[in-house]
PDB file of N, CA and C in Angstrom:
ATOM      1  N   UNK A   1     -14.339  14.807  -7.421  1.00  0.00           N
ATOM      2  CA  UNK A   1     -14.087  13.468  -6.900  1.00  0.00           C
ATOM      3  C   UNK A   1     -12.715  13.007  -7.386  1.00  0.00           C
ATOM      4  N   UNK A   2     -12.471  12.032  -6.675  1.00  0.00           N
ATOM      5  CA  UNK A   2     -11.039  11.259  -7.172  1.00  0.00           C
ATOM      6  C   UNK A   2     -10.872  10.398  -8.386  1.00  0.00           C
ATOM      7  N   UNK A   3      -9.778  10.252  -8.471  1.00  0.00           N
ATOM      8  CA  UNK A   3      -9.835   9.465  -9.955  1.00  0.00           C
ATOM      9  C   UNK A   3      -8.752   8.345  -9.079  1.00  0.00           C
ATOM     10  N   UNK A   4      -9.131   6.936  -8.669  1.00  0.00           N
ATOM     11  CA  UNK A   4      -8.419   5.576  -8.234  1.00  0.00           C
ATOM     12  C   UNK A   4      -7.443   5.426  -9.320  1.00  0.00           C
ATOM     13  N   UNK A   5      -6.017   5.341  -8.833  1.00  0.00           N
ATOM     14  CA  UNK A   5      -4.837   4.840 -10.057  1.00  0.00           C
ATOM     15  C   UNK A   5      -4.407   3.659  -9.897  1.00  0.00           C
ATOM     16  N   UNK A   6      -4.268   2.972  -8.742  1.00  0.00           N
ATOM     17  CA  UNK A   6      -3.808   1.784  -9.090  1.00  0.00           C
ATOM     18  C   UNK A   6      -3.940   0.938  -7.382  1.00  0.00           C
ATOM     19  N   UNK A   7      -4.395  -0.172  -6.991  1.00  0.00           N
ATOM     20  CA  UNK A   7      -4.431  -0.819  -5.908  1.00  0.00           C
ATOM     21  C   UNK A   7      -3.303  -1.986  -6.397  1.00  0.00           C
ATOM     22  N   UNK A   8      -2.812  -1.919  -5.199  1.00  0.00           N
ATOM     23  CA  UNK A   8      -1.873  -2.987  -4.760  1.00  0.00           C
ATOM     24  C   UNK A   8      -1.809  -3.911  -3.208  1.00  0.00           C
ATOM     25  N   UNK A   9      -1.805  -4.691  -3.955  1.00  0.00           N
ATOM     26  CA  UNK A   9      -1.838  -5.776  -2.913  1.00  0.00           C
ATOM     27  C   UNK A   9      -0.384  -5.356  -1.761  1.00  0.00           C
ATOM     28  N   UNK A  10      -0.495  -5.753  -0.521  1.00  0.00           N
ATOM     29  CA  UNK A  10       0.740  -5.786   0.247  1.00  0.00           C
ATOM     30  C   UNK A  10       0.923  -6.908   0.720  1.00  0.00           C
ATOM     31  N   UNK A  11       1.961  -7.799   0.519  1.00  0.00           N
ATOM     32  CA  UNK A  11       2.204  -9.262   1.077  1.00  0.00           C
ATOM     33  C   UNK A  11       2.995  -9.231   1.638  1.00  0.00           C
ATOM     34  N   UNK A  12       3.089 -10.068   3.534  1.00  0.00           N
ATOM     35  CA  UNK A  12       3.503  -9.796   4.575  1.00  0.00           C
ATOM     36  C   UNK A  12       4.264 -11.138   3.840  1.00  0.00           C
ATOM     37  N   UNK A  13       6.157 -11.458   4.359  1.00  0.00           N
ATOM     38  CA  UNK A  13       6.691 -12.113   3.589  1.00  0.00           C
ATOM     39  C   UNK A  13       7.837 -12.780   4.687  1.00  0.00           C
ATOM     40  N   UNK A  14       8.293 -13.678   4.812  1.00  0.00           N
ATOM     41  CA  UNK A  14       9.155 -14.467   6.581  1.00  0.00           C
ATOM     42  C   UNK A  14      10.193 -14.420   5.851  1.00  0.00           C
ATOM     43  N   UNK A  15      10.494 -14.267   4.248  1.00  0.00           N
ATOM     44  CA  UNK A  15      11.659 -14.446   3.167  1.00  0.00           C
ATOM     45  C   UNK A  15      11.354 -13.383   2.431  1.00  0.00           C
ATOM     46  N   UNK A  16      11.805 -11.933   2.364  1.00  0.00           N
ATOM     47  CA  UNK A  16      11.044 -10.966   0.996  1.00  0.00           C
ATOM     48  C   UNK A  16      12.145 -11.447  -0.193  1.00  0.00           C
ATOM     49  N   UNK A  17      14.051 -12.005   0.489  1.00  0.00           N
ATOM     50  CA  UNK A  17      14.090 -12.164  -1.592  1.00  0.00           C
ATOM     51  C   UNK A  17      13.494 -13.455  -1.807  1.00  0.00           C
ATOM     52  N   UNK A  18      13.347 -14.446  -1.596  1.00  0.00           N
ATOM     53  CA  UNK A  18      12.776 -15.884  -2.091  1.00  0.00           C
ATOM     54  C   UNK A  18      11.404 -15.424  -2.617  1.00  0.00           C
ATOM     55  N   UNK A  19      10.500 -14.648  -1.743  1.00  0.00           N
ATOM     56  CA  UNK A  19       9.095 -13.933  -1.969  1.00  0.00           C
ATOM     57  C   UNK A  19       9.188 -13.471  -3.754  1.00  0.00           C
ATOM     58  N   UNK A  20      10.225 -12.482  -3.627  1.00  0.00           N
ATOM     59  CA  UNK A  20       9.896 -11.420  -4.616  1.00  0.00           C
ATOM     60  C   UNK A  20      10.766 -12.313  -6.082  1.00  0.00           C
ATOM     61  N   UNK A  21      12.032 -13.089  -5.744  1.00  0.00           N
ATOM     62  CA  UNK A  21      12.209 -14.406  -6.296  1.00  0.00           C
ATOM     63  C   UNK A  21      11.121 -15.310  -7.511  1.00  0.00           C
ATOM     64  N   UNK A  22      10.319 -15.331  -6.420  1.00  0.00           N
ATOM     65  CA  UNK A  22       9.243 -16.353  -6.841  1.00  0.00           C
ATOM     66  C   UNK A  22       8.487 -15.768  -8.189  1.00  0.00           C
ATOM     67  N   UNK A  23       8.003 -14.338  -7.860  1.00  0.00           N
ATOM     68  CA  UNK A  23       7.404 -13.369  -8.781  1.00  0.00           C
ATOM     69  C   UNK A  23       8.249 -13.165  -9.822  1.00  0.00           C
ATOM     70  N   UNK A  24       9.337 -12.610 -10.222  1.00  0.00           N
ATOM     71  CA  UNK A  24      10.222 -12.507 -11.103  1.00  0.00           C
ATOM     72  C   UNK A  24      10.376 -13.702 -12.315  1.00  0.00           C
ATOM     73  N   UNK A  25      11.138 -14.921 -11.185  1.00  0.00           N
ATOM     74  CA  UNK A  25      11.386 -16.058 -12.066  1.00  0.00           C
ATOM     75  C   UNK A  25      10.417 -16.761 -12.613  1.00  0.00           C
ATOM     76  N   UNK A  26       8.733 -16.409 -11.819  1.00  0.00           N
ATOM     77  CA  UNK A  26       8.056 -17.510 -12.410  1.00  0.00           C
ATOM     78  C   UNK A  26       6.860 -16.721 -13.343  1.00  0.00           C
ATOM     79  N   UNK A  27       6.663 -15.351 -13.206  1.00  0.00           N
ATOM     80  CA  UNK A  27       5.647 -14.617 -13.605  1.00  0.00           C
ATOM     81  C   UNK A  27       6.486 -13.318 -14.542  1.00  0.00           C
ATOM     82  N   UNK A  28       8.024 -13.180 -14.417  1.00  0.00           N
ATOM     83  CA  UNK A  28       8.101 -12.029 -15.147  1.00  0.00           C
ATOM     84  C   UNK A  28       8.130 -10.739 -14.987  1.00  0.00           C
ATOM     85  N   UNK A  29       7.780 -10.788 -13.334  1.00  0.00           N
ATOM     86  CA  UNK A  29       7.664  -8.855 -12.633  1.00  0.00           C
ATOM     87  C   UNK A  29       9.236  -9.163 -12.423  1.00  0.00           C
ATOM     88  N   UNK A  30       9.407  -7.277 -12.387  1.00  0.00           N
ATOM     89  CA  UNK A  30      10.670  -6.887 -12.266  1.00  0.00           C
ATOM     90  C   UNK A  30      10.601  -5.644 -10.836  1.00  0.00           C
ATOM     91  N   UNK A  31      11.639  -5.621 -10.292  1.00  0.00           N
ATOM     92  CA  UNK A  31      11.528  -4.375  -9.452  1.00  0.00           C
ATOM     93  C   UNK A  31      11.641  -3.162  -9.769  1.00  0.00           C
ATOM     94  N   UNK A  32      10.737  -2.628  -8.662  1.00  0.00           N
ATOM     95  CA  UNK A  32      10.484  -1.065  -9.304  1.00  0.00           C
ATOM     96  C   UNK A  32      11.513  -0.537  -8.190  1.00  0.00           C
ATOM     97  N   UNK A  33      11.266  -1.150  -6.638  1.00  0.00           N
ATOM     98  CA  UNK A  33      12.247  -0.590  -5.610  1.00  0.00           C
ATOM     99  C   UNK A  33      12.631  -1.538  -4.299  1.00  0.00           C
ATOM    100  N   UNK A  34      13.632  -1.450  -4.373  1.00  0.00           N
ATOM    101  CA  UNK A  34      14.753  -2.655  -3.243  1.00  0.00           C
ATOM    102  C   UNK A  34      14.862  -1.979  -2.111  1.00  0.00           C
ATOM    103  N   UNK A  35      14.091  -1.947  -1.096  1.00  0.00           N
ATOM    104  CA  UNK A  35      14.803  -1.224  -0.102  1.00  0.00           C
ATOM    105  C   UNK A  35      15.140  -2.392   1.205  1.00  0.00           C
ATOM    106  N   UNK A  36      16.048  -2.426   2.132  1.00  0.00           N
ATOM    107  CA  UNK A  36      16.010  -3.454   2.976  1.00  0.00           C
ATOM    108  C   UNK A  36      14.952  -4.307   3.562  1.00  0.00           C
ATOM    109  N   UNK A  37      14.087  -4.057   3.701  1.00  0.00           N
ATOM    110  CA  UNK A  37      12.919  -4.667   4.417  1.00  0.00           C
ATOM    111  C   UNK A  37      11.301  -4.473   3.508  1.00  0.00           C
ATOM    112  N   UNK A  38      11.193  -4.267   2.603  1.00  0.00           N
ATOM    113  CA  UNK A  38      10.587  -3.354   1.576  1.00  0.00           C
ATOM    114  C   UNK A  38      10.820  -3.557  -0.184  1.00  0.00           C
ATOM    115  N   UNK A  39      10.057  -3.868  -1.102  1.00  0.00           N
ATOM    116  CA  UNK A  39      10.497  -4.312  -2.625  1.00  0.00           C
ATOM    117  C   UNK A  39       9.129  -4.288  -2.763  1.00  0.00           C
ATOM    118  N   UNK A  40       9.107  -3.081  -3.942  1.00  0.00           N
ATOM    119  CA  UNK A  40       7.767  -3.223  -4.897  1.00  0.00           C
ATOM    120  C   UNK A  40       8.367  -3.663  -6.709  1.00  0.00           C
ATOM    121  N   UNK A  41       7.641  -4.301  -6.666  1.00  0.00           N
ATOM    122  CA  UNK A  41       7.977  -5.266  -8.171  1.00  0.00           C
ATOM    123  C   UNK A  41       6.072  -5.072  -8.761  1.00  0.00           C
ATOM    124  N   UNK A  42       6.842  -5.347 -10.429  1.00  0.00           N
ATOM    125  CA  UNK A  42       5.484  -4.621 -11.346  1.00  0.00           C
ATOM    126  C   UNK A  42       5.619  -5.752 -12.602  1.00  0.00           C
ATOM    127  N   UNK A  43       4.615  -5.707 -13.212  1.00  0.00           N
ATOM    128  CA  UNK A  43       4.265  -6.105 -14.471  1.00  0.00           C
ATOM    129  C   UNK A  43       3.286  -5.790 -14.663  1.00  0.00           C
ATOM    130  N   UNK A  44       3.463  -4.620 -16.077  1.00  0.00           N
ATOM    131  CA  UNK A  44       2.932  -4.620 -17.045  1.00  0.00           C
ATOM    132  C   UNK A  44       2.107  -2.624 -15.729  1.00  0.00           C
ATOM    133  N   UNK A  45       1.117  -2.933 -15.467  1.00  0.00           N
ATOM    134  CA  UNK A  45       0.796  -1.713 -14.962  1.00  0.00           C
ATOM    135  C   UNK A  45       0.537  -2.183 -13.576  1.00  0.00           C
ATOM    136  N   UNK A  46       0.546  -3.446 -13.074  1.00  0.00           N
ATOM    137  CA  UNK A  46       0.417  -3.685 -11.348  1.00  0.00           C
ATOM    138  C   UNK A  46       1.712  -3.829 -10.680  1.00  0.00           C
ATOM    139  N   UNK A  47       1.538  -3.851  -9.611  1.00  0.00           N
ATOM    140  CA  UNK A  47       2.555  -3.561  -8.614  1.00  0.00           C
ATOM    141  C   UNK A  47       1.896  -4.296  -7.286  1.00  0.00           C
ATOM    142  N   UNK A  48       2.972  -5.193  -6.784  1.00  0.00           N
ATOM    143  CA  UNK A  48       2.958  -6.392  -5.365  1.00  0.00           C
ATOM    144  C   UNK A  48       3.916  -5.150  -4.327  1.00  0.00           C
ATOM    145  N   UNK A  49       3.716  -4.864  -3.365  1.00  0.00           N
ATOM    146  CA  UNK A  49       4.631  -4.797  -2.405  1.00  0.00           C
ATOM    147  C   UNK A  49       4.957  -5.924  -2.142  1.00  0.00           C
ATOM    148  N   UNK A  50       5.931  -6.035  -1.255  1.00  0.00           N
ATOM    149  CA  UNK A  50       6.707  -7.170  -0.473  1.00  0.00           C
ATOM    150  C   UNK A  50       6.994  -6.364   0.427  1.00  0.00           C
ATOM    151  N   UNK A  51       6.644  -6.954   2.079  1.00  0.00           N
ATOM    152  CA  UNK A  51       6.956  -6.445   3.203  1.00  0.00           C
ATOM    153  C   UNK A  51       7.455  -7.126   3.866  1.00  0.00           C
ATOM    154  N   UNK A  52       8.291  -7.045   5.116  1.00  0.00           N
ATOM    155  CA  UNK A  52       8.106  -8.446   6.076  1.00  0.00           C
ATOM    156  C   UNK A  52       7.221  -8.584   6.915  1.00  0.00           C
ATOM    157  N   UNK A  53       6.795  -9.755   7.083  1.00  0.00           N
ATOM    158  CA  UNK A  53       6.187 -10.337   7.787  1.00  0.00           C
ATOM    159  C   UNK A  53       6.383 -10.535   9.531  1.00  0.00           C
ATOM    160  N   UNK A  54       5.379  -9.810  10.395  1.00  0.00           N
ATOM    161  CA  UNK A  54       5.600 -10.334  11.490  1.00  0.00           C
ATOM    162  C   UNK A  54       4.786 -11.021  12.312  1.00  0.00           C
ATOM    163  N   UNK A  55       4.700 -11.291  13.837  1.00  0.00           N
ATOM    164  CA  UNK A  55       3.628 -11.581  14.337  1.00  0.00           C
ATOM    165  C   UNK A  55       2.051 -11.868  13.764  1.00  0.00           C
ATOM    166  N   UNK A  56       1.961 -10.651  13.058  1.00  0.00           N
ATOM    167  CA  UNK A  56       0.216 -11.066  12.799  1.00  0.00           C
ATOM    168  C   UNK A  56       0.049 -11.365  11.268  1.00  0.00           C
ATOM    169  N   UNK A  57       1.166 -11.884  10.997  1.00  0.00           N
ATOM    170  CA  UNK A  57       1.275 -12.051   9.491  1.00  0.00           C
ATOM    171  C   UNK A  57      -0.361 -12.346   8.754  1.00  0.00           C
ATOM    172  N   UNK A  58      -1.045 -13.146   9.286  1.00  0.00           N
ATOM    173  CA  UNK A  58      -2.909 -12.938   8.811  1.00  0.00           C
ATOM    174  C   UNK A  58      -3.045 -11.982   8.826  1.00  0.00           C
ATOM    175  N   UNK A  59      -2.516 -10.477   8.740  1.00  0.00           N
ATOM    176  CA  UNK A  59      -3.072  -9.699   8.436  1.00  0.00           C
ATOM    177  C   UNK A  59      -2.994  -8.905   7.058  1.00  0.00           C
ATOM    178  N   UNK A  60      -4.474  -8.577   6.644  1.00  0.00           N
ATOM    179  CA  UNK A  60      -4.113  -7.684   5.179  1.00  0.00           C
ATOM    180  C   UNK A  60      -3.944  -6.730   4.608  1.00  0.00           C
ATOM    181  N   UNK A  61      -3.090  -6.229   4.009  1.00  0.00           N
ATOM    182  CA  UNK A  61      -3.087  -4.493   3.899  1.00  0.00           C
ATOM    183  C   UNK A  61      -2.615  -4.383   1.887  1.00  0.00           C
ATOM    184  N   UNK A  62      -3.054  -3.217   2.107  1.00  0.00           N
ATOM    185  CA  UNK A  62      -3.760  -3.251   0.466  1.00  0.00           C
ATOM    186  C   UNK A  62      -3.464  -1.497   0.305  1.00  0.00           C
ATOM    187  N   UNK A  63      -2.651  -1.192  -0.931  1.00  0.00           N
ATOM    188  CA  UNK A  63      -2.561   0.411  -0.792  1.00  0.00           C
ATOM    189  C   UNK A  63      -3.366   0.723  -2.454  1.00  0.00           C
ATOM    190  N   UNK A  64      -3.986   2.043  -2.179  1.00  0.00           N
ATOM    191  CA  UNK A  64      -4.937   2.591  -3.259  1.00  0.00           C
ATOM    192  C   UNK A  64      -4.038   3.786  -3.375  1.00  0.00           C
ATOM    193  N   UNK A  65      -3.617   3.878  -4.581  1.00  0.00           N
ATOM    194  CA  UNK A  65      -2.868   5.012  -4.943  1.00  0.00           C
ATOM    195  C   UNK A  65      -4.262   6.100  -5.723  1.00  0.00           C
ATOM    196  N   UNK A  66      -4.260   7.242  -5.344  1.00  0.00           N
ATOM    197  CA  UNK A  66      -5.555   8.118  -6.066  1.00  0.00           C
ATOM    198  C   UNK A  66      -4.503   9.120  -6.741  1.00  0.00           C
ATOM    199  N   UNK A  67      -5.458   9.880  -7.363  1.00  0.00           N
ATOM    200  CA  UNK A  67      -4.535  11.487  -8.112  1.00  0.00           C
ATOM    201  C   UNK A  67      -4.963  12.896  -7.312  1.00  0.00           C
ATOM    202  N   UNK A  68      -5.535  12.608  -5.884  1.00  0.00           N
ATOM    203  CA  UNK A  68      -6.346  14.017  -5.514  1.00  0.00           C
ATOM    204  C   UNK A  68      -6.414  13.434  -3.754  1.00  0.00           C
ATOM    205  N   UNK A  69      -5.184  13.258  -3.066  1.00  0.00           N
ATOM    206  CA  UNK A  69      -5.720  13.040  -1.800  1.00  0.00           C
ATOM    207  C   UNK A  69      -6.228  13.982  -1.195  1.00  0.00           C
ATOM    208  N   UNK A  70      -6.131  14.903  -0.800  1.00  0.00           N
ATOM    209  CA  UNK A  70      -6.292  15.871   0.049  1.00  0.00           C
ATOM    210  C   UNK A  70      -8.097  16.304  -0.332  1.00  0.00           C
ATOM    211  N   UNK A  71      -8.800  15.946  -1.529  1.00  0.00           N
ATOM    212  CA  UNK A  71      -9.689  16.413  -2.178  1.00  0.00           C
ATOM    213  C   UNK A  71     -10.400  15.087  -1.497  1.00  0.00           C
ATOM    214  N   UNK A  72      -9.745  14.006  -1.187  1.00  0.00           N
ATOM    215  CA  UNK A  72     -10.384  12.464  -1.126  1.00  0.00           C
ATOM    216  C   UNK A  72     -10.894  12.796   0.543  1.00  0.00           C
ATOM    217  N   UNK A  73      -9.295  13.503   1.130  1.00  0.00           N
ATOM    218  CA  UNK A  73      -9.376  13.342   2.829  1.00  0.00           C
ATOM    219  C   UNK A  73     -10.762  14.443   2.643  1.00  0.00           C
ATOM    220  N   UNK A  74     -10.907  15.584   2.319  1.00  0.00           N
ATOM    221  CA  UNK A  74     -11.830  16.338   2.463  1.00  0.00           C
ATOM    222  C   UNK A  74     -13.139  16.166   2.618  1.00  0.00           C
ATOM    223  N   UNK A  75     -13.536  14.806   1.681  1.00  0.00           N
ATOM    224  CA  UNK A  75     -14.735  14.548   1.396  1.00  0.00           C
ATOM    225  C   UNK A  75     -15.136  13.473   2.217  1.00  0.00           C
ATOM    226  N   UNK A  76     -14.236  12.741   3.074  1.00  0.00           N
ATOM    227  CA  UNK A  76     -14.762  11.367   4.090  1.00  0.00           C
ATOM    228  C   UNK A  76     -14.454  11.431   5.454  1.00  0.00           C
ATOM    229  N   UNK A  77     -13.519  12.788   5.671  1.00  0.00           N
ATOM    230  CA  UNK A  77     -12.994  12.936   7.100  1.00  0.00           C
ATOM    231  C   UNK A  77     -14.104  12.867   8.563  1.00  0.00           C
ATOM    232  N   UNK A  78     -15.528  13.424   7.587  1.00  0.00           N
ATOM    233  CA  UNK A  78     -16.023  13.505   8.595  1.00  0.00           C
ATOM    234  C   UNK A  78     -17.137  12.402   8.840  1.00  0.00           C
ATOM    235  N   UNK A  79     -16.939  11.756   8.406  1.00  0.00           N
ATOM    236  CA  UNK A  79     -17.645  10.176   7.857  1.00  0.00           C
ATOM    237  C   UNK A  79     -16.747   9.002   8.400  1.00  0.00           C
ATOM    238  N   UNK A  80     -15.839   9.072   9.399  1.00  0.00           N
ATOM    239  CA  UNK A  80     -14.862   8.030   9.829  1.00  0.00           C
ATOM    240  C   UNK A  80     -14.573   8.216  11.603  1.00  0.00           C
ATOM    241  N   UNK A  81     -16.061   8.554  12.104  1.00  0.00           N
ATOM    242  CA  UNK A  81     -16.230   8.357  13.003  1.00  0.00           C
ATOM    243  C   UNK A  81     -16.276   6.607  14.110  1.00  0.00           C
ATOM    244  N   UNK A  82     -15.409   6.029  14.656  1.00  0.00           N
ATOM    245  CA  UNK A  82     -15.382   5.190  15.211  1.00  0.00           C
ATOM    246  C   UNK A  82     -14.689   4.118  14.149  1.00  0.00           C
ATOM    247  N   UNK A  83     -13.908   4.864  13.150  1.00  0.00           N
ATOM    248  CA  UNK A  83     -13.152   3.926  12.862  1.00  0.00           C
ATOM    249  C   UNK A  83     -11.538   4.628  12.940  1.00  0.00           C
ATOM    250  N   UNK A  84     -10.681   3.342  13.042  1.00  0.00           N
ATOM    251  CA  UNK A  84      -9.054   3.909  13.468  1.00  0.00           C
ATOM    252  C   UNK A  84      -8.233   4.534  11.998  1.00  0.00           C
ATOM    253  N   UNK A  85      -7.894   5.390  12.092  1.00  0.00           N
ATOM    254  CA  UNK A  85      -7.386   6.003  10.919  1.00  0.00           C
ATOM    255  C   UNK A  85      -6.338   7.144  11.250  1.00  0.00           C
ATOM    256  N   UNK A  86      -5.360   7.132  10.459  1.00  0.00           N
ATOM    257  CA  UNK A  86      -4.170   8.042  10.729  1.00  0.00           C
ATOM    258  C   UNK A  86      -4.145   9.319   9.197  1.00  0.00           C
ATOM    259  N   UNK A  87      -4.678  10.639   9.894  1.00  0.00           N
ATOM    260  CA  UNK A  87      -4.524  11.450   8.742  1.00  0.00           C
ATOM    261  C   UNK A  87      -3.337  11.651   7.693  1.00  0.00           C
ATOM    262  N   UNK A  88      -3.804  12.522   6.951  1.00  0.00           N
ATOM    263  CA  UNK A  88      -2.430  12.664   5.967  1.00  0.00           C
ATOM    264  C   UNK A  88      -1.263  13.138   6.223  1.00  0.00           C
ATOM    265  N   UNK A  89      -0.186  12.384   5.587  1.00  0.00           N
ATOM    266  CA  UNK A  89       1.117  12.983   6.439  1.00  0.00           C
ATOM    267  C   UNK A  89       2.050  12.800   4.855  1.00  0.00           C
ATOM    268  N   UNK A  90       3.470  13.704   5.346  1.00  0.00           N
ATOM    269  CA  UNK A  90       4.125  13.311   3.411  1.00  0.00           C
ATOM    270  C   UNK A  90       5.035  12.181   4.383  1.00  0.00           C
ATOM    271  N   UNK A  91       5.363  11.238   3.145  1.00  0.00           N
ATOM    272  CA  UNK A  91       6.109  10.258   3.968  1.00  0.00           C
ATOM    273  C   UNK A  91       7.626  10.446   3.089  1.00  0.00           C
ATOM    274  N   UNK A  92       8.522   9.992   3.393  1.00  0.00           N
ATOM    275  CA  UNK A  92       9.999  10.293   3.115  1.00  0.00           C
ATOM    276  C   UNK A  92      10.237   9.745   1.843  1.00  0.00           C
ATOM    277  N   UNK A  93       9.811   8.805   1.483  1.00  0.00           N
ATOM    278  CA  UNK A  93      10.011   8.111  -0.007  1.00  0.00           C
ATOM    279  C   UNK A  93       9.068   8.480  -1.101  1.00  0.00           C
ATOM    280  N   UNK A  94       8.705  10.334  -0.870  1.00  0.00           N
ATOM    281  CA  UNK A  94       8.111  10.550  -1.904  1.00  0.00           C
ATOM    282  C   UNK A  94       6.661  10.424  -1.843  1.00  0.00           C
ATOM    283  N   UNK A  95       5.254  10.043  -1.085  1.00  0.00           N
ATOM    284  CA  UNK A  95       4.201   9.763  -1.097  1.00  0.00           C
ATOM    285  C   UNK A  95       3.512  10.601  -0.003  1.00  0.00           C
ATOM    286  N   UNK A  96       1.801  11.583  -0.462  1.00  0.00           N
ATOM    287  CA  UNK A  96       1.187  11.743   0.495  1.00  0.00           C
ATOM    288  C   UNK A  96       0.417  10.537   0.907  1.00  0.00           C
ATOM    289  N   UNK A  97       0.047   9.883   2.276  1.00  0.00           N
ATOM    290  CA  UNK A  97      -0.878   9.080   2.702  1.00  0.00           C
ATOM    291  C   UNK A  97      -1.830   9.361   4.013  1.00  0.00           C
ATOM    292  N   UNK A  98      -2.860   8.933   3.874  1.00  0.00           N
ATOM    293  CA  UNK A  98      -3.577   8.353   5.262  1.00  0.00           C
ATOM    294  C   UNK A  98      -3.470   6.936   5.001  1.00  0.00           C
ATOM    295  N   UNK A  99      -4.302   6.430   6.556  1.00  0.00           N
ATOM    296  CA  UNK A  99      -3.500   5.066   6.839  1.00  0.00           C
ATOM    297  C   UNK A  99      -5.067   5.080   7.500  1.00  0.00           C
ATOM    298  N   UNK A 100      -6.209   3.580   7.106  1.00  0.00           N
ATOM    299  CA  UNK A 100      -7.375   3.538   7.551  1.00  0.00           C
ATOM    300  C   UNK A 100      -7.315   1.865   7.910  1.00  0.00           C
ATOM    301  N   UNK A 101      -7.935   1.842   9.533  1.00  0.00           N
ATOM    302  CA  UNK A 101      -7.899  -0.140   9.358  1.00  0.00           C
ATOM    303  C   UNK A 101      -9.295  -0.023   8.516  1.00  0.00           C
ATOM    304  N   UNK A 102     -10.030  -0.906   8.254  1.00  0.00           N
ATOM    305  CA  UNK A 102     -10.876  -1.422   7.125  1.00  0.00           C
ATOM    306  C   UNK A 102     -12.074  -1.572   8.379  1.00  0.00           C
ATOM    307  N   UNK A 103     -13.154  -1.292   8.653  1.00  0.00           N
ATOM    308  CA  UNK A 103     -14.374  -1.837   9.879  1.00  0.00           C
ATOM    309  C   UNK A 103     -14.165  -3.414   9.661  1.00  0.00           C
ATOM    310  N   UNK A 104     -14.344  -3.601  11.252  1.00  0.00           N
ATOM    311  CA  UNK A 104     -14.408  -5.407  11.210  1.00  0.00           C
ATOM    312  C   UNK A 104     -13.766  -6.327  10.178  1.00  0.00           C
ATOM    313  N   UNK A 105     -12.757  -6.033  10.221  1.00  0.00           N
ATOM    314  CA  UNK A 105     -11.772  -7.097   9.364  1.00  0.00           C
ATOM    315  C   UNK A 105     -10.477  -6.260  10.148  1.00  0.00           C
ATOM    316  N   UNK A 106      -8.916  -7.081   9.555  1.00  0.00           N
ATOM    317  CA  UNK A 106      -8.233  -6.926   9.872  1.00  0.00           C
ATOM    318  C   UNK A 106      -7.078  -6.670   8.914  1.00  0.00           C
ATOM    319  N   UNK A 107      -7.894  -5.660   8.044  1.00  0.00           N
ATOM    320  CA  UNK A 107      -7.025  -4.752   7.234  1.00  0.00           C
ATOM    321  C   UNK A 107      -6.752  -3.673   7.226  1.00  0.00           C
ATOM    322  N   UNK A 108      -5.529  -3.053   6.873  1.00  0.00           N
ATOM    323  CA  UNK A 108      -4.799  -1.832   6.578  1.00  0.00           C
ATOM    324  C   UNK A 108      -4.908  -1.232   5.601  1.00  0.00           C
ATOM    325  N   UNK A 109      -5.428  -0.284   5.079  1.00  0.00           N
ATOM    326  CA  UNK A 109      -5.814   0.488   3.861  1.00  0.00           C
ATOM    327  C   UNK A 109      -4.837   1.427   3.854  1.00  0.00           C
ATOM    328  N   UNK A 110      -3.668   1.737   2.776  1.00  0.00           N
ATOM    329  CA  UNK A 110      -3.182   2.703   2.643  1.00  0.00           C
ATOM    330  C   UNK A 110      -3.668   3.941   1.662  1.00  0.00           C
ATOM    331  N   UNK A 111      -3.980   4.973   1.393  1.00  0.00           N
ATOM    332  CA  UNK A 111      -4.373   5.705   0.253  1.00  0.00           C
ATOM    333  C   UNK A 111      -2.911   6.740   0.155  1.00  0.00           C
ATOM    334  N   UNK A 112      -2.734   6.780  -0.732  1.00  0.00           N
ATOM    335  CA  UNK A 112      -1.665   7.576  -1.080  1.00  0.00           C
ATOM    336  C   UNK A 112      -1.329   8.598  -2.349  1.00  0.00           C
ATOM    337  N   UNK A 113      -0.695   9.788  -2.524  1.00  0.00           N
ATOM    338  CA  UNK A 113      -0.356  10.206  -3.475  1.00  0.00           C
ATOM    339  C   UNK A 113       0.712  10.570  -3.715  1.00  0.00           C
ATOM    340  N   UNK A 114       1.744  10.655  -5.344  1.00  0.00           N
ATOM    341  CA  UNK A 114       2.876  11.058  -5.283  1.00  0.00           C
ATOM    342  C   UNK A 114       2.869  12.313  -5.259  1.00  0.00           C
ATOM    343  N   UNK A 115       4.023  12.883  -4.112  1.00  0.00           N
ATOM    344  CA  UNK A 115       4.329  14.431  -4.349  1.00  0.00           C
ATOM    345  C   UNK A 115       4.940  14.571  -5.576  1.00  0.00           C
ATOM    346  N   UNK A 116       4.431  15.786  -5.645  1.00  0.00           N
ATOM    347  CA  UNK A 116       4.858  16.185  -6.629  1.00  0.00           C
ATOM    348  C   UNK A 116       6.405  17.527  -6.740  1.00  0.00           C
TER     349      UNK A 116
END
């Protein structure tokens, strides 16, 4: 089985520096990574994305970092019948992920692992 490392919230943002601003000056997180449209900031062992925000900004998305994806995809692939989900893929900034909406709600589940 998997061992869960760390969930992070993802906050859809109409301002990401005022957003990530806010966190810094008033709580003390620092950034981990600046990218144009994109800033994950941490304290202590959590981590906020900052995304922008569009259209469906009510919506929630939430990433679960594990230590064993491929061991995780193995064991639920076939258990995600009639729900929308995008298999594992390596993504460019370093991370394996699938990408799951959540049943009846209107969230985005990321699961991810760092390549190694």
């Amino acid at each position: 089985m998997y061992k869960a490392l760390y969930l992070s919230p993802m906050v859809p943002s109409y301002n990401i520096k005022e957003t990530v601003r806010f966190f810094v000056e008033l709580f003390n997180f620092k950034i981990a990574r600046d990218e144009n449209n994109y800033v994950i900031i941490y304290k202590d062992n959590h981590l906020i994305h900052i995304l922008n925000a569009g259209t469906d900004i009510g919506e929630m998305e939430f990433y679960l970092e594990v230590d064993d994806i491929d061991n995780l995809w193995d064991n639920i692939k076939d258990k995600l019948e009639g729900i929308e989900v995008k298999a594992p893929f390596d993504r460019e900034y370093g991370m394996r992920e699938f990408h799951i909406i959540v049943p009846h709600t209107k969230t985005l589940m990321f699961v991810g692992q760092a390549l190694n």
